[in-house]
Protein backbone atom coordinates (compact mmCIF):
# COMPACT_ATOMS: atom_id res chain seq x y z
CA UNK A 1 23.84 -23.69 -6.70
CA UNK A 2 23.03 -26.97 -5.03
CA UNK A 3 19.95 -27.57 -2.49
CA UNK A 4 20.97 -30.08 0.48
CA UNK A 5 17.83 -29.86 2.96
CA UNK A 6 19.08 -32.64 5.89
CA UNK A 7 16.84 -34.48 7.74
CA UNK A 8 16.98 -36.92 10.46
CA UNK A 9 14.95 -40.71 11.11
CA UNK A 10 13.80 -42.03 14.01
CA UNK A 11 11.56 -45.13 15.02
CA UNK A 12 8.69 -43.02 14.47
CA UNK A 13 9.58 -41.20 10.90
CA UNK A 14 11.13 -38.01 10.24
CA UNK A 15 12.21 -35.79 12.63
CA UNK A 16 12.52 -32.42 13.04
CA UNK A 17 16.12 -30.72 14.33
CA UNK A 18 15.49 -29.84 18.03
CA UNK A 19 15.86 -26.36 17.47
CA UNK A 20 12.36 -26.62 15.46
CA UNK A 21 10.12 -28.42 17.73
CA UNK A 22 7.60 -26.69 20.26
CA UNK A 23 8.58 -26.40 23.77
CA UNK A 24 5.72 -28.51 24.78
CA UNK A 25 3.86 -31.44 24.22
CA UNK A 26 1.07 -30.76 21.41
CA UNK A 27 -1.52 -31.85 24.22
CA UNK A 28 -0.91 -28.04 26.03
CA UNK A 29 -1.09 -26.18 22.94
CA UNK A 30 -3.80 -23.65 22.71
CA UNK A 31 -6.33 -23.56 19.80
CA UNK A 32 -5.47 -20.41 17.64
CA UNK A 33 -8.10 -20.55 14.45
CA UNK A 34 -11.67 -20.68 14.20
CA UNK A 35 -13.71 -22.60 12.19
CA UNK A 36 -13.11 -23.96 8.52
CA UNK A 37 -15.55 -22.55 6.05
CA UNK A 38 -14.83 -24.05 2.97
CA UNK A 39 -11.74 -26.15 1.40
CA UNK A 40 -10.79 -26.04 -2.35
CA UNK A 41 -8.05 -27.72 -4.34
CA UNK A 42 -6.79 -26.89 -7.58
CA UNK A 43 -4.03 -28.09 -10.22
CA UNK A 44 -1.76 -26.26 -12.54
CA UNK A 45 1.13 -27.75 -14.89
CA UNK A 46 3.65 -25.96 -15.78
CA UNK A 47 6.67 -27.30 -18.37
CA UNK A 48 10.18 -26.36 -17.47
CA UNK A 49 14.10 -26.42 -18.68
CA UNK A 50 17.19 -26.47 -16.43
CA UNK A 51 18.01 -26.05 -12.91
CA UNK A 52 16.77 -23.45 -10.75
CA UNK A 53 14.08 -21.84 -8.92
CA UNK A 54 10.72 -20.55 -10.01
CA UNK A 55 8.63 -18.18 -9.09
CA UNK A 56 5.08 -18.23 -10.40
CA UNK A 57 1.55 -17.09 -9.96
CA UNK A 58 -1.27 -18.97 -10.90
CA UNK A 59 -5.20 -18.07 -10.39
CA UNK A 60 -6.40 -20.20 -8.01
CA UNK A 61 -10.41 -20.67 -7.15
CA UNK A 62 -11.26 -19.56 -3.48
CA UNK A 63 -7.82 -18.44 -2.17
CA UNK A 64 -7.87 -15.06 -0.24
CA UNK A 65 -5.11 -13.38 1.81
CA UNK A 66 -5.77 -14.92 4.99
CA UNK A 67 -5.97 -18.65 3.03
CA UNK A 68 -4.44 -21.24 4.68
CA UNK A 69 -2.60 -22.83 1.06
CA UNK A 70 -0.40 -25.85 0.77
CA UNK A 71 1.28 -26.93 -2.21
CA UNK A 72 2.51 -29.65 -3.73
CA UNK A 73 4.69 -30.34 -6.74
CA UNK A 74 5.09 -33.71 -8.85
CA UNK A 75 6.38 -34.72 -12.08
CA UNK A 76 3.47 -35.60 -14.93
CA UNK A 77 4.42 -37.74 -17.66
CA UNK A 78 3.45 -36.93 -21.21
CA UNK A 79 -0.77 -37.84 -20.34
CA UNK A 80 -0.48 -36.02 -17.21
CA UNK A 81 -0.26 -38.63 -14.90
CA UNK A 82 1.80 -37.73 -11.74
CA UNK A 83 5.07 -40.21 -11.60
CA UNK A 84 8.10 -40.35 -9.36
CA UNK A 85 11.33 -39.43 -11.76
CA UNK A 86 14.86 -38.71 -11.32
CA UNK A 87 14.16 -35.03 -10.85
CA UNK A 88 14.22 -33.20 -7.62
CA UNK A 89 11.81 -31.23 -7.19
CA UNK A 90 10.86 -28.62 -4.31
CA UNK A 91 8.40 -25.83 -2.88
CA UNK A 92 10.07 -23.06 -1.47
CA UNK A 93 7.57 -20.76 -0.37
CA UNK A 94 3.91 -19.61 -0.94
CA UNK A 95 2.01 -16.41 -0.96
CA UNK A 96 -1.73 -16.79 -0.86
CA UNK A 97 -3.44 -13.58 -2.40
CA UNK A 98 -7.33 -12.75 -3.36
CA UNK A 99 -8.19 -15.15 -6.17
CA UNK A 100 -4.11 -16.25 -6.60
CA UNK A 101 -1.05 -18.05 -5.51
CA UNK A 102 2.43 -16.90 -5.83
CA UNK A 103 4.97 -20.02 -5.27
CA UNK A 104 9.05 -20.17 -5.08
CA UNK A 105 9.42 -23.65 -6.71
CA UNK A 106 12.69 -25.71 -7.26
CA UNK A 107 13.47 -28.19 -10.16
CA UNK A 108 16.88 -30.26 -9.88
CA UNK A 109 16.88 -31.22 -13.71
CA UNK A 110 18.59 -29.91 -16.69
CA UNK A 111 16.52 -31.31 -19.94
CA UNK A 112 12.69 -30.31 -20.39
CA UNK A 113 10.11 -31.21 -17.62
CA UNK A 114 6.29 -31.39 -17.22
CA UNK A 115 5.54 -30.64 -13.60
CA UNK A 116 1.97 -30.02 -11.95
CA UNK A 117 1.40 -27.70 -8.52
CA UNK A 118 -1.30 -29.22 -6.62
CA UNK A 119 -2.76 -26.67 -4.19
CA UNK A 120 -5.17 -27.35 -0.89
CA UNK A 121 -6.75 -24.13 0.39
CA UNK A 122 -8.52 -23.77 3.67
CA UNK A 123 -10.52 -21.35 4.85
């Protein structure tokens, strides 16, 4: 099964499909949230073969339930440095939990693969 995810470009950079964007200008948008108490980041590598998604939990230090989580996912090289390769690569969806992270992941690449999950939690 092939991924496509389409995207448009304007002066300004990517652009989201009208459909997505907020009725109003960002300026009239009410504050929801409270304050931030604390902000963690974390990194786990994983090593993968063939095309397809993931799904994968990993212990991850501060995360609760209500977490706001975003993650990342690159390519490392054999010394664990992040690099750009021919791979596609893709987060699908994330589940913040107490003291874990369940994410859908996506690798476009057939032969074996070092990638690394880089996670930002807010709280």
């Amino acid at each position: 099964m092939s991924h496509v995810l389409q995207a448009t470009r304007d002066e300004r950079g990517p652009a989201a499909p009208e459909k997505y964007k907020h009725s109003e200008p960002a300026e009239t948008l009410e504050r929801i949230g409270g304050n931030v108490t604390s902000i963690f980041w974390d990194m786990k590598g994983w090593t993968c073969s063939g095309q397809g998604s993931r799904v994968t939990t990993d212990d991850v230090n501060g995360v609760r339930t209500d977490s706001q989580v975003s993650v990342s996912i690159t390519e490392v090289d054999a010394n664990g440095t992040p690099i750009v390769g021919l791979a596609g690569l893709a987060v699908y969806n994330v589940a913040p939990q107490d003291g874990k992270v369940t994410v859908h992941w996506w690798v476009g690449w057939d032969p074996e693969l070092h990638i690394r999950l880089n996670y930002i939690v807010v709280n």
